[in-house]
Protein backbone atom coordinates (compact mmCIF):
# COMPACT_ATOMS: atom_id res chain seq x y z
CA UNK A 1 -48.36 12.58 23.16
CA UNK A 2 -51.93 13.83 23.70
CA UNK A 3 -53.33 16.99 24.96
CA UNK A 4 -53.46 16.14 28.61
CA UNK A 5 -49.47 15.62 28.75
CA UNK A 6 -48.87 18.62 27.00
CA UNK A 7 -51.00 20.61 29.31
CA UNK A 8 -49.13 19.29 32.37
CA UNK A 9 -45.81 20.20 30.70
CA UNK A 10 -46.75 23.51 30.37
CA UNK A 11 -47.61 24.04 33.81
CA UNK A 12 -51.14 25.19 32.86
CA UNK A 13 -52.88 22.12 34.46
CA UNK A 14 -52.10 19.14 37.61
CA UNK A 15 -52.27 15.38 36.34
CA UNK A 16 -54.69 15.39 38.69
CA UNK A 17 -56.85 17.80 36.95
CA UNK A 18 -56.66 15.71 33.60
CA UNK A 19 -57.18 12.82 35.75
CA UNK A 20 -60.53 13.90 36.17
CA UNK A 21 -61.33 15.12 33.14
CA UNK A 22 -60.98 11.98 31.26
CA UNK A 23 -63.21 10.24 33.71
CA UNK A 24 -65.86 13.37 32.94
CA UNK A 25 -65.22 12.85 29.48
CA UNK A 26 -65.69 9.24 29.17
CA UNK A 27 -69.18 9.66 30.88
CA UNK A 28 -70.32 13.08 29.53
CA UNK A 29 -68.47 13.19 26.10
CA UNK A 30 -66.81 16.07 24.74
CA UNK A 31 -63.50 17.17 24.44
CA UNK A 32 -60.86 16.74 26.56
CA UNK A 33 -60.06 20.75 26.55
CA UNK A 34 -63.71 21.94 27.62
CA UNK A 35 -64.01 19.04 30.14
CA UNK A 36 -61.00 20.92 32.17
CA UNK A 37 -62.86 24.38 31.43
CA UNK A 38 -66.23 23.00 32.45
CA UNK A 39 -64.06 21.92 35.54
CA UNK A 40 -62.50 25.31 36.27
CA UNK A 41 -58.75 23.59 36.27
CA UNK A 42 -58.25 26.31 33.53
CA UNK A 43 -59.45 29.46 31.67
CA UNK A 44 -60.83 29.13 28.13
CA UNK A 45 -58.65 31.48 27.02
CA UNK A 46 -54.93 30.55 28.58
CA UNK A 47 -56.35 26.94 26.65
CA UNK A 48 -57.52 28.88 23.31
CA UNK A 49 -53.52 30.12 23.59
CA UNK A 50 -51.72 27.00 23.92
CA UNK A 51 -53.87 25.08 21.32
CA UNK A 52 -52.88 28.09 18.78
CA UNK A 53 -49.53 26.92 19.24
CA UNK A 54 -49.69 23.19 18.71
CA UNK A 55 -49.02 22.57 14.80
CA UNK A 56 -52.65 21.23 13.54
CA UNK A 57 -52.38 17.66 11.80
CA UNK A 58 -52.76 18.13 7.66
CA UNK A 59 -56.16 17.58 6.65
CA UNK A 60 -55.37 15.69 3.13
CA UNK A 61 -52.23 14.99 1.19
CA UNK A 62 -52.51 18.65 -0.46
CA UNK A 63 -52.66 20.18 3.01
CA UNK A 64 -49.05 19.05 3.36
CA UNK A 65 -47.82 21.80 1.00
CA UNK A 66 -45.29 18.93 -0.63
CA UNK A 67 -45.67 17.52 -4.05
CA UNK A 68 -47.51 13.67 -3.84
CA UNK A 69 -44.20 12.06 -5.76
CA UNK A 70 -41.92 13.63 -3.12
CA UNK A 71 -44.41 11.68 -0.10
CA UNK A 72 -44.24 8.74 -2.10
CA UNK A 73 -40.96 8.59 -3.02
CA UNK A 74 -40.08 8.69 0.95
CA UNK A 75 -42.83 6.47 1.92
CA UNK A 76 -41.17 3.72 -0.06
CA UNK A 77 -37.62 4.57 1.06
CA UNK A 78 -38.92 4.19 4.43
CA UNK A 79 -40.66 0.78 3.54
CA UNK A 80 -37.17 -0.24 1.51
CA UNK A 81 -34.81 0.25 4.36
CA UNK A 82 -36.73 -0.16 7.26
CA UNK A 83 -38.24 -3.14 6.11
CA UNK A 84 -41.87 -2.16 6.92
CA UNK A 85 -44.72 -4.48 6.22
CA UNK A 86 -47.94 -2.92 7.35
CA UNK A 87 -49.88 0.76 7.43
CA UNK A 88 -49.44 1.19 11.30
CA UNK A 89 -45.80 0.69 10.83
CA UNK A 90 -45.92 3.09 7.70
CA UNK A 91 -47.61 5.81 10.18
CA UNK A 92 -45.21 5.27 13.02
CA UNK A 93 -41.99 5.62 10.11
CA UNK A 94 -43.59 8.79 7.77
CA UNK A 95 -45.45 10.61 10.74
CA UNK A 96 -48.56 11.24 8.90
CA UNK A 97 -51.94 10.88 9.62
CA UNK A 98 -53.55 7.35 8.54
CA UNK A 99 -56.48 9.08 5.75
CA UNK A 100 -53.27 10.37 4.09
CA UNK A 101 -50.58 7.62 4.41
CA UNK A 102 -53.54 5.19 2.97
CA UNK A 103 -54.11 7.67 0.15
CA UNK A 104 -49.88 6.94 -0.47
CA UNK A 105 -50.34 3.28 -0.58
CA UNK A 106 -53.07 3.81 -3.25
CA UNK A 107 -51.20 5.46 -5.35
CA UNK A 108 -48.03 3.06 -4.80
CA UNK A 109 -50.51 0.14 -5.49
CA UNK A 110 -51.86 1.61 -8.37
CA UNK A 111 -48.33 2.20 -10.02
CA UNK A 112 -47.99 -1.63 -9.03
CA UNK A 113 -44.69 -0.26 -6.97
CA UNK A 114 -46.64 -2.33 -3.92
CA UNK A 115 -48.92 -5.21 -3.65
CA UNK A 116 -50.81 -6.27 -1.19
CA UNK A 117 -50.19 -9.48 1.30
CA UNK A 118 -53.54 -9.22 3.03
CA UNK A 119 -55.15 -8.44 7.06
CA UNK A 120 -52.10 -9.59 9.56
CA UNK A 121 -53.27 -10.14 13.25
CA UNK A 122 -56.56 -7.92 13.33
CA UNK A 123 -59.50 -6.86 11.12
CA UNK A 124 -58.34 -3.20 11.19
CA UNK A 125 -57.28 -1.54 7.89
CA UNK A 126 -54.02 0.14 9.86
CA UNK A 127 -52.81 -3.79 9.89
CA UNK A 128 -53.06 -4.50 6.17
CA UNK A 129 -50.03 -5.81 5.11
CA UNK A 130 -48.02 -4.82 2.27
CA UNK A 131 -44.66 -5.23 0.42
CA UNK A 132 -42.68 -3.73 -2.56
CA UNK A 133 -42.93 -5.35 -5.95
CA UNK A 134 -39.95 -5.80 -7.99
CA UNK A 135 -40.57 -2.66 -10.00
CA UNK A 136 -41.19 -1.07 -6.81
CA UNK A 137 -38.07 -2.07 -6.03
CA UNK A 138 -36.23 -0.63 -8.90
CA UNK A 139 -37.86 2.57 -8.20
CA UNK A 140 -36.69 2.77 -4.82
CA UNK A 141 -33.12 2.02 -5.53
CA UNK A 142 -33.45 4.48 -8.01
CA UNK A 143 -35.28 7.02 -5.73
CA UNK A 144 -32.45 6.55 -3.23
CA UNK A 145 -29.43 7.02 -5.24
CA UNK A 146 -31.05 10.35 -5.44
CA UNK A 147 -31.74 11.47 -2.17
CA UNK A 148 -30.97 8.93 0.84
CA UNK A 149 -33.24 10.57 3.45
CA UNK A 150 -35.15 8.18 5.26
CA UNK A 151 -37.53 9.80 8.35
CA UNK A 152 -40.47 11.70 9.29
CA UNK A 153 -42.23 13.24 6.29
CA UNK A 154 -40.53 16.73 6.66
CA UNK A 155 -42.81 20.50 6.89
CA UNK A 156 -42.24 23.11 4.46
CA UNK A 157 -40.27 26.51 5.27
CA UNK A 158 -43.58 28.53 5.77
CA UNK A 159 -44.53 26.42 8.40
CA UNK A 160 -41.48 26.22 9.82
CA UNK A 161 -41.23 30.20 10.48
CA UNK A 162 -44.91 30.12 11.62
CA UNK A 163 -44.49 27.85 14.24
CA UNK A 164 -41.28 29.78 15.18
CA UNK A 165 -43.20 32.85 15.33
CA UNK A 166 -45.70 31.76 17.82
CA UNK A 167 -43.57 30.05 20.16
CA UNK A 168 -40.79 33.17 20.86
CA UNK A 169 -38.90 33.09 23.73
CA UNK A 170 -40.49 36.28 24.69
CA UNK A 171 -43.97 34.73 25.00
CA UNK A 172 -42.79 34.06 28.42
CA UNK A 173 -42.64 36.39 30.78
CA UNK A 174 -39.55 36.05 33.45
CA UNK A 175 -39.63 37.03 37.13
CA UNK A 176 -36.78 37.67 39.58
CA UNK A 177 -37.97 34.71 41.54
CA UNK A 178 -38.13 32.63 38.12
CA UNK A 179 -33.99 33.31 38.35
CA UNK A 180 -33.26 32.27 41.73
CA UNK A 181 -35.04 29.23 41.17
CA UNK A 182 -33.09 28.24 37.87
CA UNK A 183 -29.55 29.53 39.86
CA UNK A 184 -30.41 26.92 42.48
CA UNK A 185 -27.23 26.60 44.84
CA UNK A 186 -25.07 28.80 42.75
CA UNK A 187 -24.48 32.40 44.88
CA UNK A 188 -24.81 35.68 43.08
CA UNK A 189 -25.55 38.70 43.85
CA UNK A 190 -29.19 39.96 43.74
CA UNK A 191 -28.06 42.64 40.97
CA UNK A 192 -27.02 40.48 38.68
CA UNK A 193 -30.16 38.89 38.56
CA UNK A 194 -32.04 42.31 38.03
CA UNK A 195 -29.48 43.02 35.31
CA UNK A 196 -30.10 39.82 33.47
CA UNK A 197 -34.36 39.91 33.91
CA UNK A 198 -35.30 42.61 31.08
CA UNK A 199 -32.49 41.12 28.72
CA UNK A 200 -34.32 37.59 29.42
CA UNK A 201 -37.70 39.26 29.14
CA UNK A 202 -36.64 41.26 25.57
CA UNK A 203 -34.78 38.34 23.76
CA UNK A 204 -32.34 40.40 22.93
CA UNK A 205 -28.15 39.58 23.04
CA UNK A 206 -26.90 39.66 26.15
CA UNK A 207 -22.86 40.25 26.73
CA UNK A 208 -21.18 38.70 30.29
CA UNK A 209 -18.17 39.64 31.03
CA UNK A 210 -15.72 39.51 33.64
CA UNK A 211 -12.30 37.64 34.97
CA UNK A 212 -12.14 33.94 34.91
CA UNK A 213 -13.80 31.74 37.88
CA UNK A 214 -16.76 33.67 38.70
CA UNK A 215 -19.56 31.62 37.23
CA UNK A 216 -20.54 32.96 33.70
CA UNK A 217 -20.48 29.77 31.93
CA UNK A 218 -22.35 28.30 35.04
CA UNK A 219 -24.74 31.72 35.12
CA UNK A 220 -25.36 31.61 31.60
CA UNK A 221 -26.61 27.68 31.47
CA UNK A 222 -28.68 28.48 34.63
CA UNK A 223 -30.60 30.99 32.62
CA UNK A 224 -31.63 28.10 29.64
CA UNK A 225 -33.63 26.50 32.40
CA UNK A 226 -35.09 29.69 33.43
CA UNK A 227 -37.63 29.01 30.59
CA UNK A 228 -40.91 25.91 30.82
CA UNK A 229 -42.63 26.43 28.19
CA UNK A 230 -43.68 23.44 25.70
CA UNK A 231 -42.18 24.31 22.00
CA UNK A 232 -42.47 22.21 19.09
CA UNK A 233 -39.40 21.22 16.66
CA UNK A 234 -39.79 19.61 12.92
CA UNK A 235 -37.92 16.27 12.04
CA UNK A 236 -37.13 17.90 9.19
CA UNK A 237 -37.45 21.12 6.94
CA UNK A 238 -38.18 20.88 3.14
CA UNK A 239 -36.86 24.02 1.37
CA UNK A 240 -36.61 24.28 -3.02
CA UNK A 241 -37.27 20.27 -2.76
CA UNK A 242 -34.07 20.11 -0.64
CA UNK A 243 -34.20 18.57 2.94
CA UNK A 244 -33.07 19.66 5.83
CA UNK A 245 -32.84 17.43 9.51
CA UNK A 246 -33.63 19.71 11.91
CA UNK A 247 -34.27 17.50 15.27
CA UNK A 248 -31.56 16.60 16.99
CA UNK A 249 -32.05 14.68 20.20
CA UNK A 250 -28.82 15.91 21.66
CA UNK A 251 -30.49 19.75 22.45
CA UNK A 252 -34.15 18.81 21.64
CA UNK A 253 -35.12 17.26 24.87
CA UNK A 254 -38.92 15.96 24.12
CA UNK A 255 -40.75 15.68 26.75
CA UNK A 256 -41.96 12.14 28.54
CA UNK A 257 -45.82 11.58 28.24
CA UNK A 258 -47.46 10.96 32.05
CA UNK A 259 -48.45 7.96 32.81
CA UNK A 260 -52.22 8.72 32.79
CA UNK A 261 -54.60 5.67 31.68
CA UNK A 262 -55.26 7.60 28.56
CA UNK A 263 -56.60 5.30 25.71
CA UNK A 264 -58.99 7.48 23.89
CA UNK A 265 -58.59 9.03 20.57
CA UNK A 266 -58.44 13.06 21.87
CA UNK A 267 -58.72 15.53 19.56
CA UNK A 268 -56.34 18.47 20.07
CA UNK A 269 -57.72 21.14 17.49
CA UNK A 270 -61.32 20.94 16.68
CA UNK A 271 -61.52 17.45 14.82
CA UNK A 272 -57.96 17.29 14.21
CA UNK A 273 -55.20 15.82 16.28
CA UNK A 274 -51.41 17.53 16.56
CA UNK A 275 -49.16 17.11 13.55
CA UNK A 276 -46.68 14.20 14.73
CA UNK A 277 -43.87 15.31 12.29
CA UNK A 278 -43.55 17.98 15.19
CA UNK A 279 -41.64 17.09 18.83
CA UNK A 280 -42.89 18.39 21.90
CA UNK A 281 -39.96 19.45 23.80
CA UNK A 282 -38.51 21.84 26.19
CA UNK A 283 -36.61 25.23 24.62
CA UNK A 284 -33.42 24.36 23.25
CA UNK A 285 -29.80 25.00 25.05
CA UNK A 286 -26.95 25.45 22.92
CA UNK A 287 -23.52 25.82 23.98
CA UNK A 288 -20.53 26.30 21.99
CA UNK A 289 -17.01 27.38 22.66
CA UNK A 290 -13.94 27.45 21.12
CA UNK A 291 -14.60 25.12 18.77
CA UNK A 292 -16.82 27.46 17.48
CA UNK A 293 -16.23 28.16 13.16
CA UNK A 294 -18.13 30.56 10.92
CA UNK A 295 -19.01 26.84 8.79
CA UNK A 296 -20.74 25.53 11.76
CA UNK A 297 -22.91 28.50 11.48
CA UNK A 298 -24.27 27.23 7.87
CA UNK A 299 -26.01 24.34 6.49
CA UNK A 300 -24.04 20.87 6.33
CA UNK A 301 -24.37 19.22 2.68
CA UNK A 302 -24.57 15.44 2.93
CA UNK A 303 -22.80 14.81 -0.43
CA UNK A 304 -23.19 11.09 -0.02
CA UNK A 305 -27.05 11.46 1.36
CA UNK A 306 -27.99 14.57 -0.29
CA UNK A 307 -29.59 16.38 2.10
CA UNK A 308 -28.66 18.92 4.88
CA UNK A 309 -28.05 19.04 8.41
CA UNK A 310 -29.20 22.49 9.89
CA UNK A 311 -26.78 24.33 11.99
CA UNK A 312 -26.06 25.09 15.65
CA UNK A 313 -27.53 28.46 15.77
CA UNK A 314 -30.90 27.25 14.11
CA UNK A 315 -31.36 24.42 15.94
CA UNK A 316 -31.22 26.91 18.99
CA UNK A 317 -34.24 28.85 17.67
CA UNK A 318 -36.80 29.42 20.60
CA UNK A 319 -34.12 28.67 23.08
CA UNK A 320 -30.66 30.12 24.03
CA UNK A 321 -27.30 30.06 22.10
CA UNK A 322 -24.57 30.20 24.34
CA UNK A 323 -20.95 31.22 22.97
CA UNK A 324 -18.56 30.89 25.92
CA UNK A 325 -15.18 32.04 25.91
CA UNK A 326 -15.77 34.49 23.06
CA UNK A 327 -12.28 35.25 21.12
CA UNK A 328 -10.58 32.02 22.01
CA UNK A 329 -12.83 30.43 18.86
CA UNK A 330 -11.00 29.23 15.89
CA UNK A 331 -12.60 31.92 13.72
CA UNK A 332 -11.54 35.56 14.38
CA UNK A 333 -13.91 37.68 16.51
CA UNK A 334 -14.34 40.01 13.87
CA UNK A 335 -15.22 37.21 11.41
CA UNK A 336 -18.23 35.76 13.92
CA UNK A 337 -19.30 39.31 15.12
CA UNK A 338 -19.61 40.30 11.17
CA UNK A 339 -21.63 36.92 11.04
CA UNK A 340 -24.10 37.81 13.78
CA UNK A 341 -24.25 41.88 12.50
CA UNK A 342 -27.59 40.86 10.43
CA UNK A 343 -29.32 38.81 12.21
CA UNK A 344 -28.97 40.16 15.89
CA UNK A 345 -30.54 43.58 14.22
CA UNK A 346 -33.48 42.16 12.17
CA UNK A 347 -34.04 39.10 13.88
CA UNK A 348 -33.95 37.19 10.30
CA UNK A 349 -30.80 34.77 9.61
CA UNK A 350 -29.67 34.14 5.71
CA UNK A 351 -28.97 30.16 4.45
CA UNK A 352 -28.18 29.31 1.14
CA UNK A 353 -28.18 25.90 -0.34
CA UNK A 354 -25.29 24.11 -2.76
CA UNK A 355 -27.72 24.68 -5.57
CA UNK A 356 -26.74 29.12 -5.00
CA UNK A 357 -30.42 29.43 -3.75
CA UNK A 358 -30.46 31.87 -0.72
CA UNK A 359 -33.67 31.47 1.63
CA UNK A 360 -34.18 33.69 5.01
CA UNK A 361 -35.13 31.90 8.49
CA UNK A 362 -36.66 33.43 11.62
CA UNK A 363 -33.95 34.30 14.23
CA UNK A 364 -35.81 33.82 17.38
CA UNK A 365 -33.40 32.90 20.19
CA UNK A 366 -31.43 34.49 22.88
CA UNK A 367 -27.85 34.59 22.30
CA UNK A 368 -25.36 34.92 24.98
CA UNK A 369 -21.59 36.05 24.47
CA UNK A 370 -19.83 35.04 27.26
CA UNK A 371 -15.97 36.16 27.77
CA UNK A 372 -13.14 37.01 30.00
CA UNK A 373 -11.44 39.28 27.80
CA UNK A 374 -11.92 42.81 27.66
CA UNK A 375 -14.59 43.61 25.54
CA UNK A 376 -13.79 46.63 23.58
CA UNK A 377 -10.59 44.81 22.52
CA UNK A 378 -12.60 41.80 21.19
CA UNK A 379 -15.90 44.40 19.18
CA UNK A 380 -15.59 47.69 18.34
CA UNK A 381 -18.13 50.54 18.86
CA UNK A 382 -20.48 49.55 16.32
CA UNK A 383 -20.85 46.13 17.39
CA UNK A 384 -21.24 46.48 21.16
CA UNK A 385 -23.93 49.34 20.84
CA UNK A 386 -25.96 46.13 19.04
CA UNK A 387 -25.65 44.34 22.24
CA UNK A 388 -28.30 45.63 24.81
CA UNK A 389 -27.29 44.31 27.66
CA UNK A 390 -23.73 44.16 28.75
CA UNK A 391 -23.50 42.58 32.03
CA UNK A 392 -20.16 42.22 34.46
CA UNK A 393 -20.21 38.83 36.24
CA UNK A 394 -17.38 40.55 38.47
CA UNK A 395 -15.09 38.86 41.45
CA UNK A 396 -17.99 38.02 44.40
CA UNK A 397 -17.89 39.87 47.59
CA UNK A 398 -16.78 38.96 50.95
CA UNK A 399 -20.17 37.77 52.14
CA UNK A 400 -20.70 35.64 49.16
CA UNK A 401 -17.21 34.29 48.98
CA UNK A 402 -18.12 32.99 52.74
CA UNK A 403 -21.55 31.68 51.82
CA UNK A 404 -19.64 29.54 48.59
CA UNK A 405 -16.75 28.87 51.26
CA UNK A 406 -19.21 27.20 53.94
CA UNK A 407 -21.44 25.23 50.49
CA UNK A 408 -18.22 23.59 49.92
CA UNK A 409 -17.32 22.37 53.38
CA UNK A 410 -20.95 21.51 53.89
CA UNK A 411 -20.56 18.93 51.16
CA UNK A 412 -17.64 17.79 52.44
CA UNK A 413 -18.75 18.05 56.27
CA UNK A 414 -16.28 19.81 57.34
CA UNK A 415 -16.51 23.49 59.45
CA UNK A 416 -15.26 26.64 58.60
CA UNK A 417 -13.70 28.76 61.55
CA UNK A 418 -14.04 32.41 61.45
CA UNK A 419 -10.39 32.73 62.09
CA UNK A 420 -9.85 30.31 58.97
CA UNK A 421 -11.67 32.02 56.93
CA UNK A 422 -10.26 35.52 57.46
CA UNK A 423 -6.99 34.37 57.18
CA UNK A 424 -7.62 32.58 53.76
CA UNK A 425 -9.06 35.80 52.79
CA UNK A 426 -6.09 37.89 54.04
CA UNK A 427 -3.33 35.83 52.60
CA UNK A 428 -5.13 35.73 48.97
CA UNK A 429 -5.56 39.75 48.71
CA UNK A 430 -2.49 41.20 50.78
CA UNK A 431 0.37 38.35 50.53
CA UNK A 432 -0.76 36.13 47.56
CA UNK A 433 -2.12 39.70 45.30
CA UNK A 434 -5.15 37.86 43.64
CA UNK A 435 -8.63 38.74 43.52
CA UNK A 436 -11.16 36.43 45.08
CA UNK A 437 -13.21 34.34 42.34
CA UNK A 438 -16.03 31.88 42.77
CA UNK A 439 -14.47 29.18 41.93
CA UNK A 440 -11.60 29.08 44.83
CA UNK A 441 -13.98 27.83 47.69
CA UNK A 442 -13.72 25.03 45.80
CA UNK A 443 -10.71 24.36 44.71
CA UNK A 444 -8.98 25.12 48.12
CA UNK A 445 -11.50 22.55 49.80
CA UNK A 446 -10.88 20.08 47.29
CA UNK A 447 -7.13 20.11 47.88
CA UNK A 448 -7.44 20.45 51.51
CA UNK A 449 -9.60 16.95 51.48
CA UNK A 450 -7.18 15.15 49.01
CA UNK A 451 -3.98 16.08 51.38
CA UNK A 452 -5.73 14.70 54.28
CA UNK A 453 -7.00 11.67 52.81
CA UNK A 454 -3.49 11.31 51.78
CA UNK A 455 -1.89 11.71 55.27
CA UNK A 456 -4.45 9.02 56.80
CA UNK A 457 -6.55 12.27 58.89
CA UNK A 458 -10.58 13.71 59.08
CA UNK A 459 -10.97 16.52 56.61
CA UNK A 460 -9.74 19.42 58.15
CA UNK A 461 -7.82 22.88 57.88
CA UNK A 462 -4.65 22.12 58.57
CA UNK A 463 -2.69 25.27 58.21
CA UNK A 464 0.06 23.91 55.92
CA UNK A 465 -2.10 22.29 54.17
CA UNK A 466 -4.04 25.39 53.53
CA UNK A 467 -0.93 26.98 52.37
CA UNK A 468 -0.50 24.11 49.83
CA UNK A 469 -4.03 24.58 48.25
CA UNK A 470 -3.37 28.31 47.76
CA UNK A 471 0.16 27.35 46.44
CA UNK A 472 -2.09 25.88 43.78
CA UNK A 473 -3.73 28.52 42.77
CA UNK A 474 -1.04 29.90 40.73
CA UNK A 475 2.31 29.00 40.09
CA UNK A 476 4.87 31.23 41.78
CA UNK A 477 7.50 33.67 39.98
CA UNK A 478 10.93 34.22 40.88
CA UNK A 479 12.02 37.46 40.77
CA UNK A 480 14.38 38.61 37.50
């Protein structure tokens, strides 16, 4: 992805904008960044800000930070299983830049571990052809009965906490109206978004609490997409010669490149173009509940592979981690909360590999506790004064009940009647005893609309069919 896409994912320019730019460029030379300055479409120094953050490609092998056997070793793994035949494919598989992948296949050809099969279907050095001789062969066999990690050449732990450290969450700055956009159609009350703002805006833990039905889990998930900025993710992590996969394209969501008739080389730093063994993608969303264990919080040994998977909580780094239905998990709350004690307070997180070697990791992310239980029975004093922001997602009031009420029978076009309404209201606090909650508007529609499509009739509110749905809401008890 080149700069232009990047700067239209970030909101800091229109396609338009970069549009025109390219067509300046191609006539006046120059690059693409001070073509959109020259242009006005944005402000050298928002631009000198977001280039900071995009990972520069390595200048030479030693720029790389990882020993030349190491990159060669995985180079030919990724040739040996991926059956690759030419440089362009050996770019596309390591992620490198070509002046140091074509420094690799030197050194491979030299050892005799490759030979060379000659120009394929241009005159371009990228499309050289190559293959693995027999010895390079053996070595790769051999090479992969020691580690079995076949992908993007991976970055080394400095560089990992760098990038981490210039991409925070709090780099962003969120506004009330930021909120109501990301809750969309849910209803809340204003408060609760000015409650939620400064914890958004500080990064720090944030505690919702409340009965069931009232929209936390839906509140908190609203509030990862609160966030735009452009991050950037490594394949994988190298750490004491161990390897760790860190993308994971089920919470990385890269971002799509526009369709822009782009086909110049751009340079995104100076001379240099971004690292590609970074992903561009949006801030990560994690969300676990109760399957929640204090081993998903460490690293995953591939015993059979030998290399690591990283965990839940670091994947989430320079996004949100969401634990829903806190104290239903299969670990005890005391066990997670003693977990979390360290690196909620210093922002640093501890891993240790299967060799005993301990290494710290940046602990950038907003974490989000999300329960229905009381919360001094579930932390005690010490833990809950490390939590900011403790914030009730309580039982809605009248007004909103009736705006959720009339969303539901909007999508089912039906009409709510004030007499209806009031009565439904009536019968759930006086004769029924339960609180109202978010998520009855719902519910009670949806029943209402299955009992009439049953009985052949329009969606409508039938009073005894009313009386059914709230049946439903909880099962009755016979007196003792």
């Amino acid at each position: 992805m080149r700069l232009g896409d990047l700067l239209i994912r970030a909101n800091l320019v229109r396609e338009e904008d970069v549009a025109e730019a390219l067509r300046r460029q191609a006539g006046n030379g120059g690059r693409l960044g001070d073509n959109l300055v020259a242009m006005g479409a944005i402000e050298q120094q928002a631009l000198d800000g977001f280039l900071k953050r995009i990972p520069a490609e390595p200048a030479d092998l030693a720029a790389t930070k990882i020993d030349e056997i190491d990159l060669l070793s995985l180079l030919l793994r990724l040739i040996y299983t991926g059956r690759l035949e030419t440089c362009r494919q050996f770019i596309d598989a390591i992620r490198l830049p070509y002046h140091i992948v074509a420094e690799l296949v030197v050194m491979a050809v030299d050892r005799r571990l490759l030979r060379t099969l000659g120009m394929r279907s241009s005159e371009n050095p990228i499309d050289m052809g190559y293959t693995l001789t027999d010895e390079g062969k053996r070595w790769t066999i051999d090479a992969l009965e020691q580690l079995r990690y076949a992908g993007p050449a991976p970055v080394t732990l400095e560089e990992f906490t760098y990038q981490v450290s210039v991409q925070k969450l709090t780099n962003e700055r969120v506004t009330f109206e930021r909120i109501r956009a990301a809750l969309g159609e849910l209803t809340f009350d204003a408060s609760l978004v000015e409650q939620c703002g400064p914890a958004l805006n500080s990064g720090r833990a944030m505690l919702l609490y409340g009965p069931p039905g009232n929209g936390k889990t839906s509140f908190a998930h609203a509030l990862g997409s609160v966030f735009s900025d452009v991050i950037y993710v490594p394949y994988a992590i190298i750490v004491e010669g161990q390897i760790i996969r860190f993308h994971d394209p089920s919470i990385h969501a890269a971002v799509s490149p526009t369709k822009l008739n782009d086909e110049s080389e751009i340079s995104f730093v100076r001379a240099e173009e971004y690292d590609a063994r970074w992903v561009p993608c949006r801030r990560p969303f994690v969300a676990t509940g109760g399957e929640l264990t204090l081993e998903m919080l460490d690293l995953r040994y591939d015993a059979t592979g030998h290399y690591y998977e990283a965990p839940l909580h670091l994947k989430a780094l320079g996004g949100c981690f969401v634990i829903d239905d806190f104290g239903r998990q299969l670990a005890s709350p005391t066990s997670l909360l003693n977990r979390w004690v360290v690196p909620l307070e210093s922002r640093v997180d501890y891993l240790k590999l299967h060799t005993g070697k301990s290494f710290s990791v940046p602990f950038e992310e907003l974490v989000i506790f999300s329960t229905n239980m009381e919360p001094e029975a579930l932390m005690d004093p010490a833990f809950l004064r490390r939590l900011p922001y403790k914030i009730e997602v309580g039982a809605p009031s009248v007004d909103n009940y009736r705006r959720i009420f009339e969303k539901e029978c909007a999508r089912q076009g039906m009409t709510l009647p004030d007499d209806v309404f009031n009565a439904m209201v009536q019968r759930l606090k006086q004769e029924k005893g339960s609180e109202l909650a978010a998520f009855q508007p719902k519910f009670i529609v949806d029943q209402v609309v299955a009992t009439c499509r049953f009985m052949g009739q329009a969606p409508h509110f039938e009073p005894r069919f009313i009386e059914y749905a709230l049946n439903n809401l909880r099962v009755k008890r016979r007196d003792a």
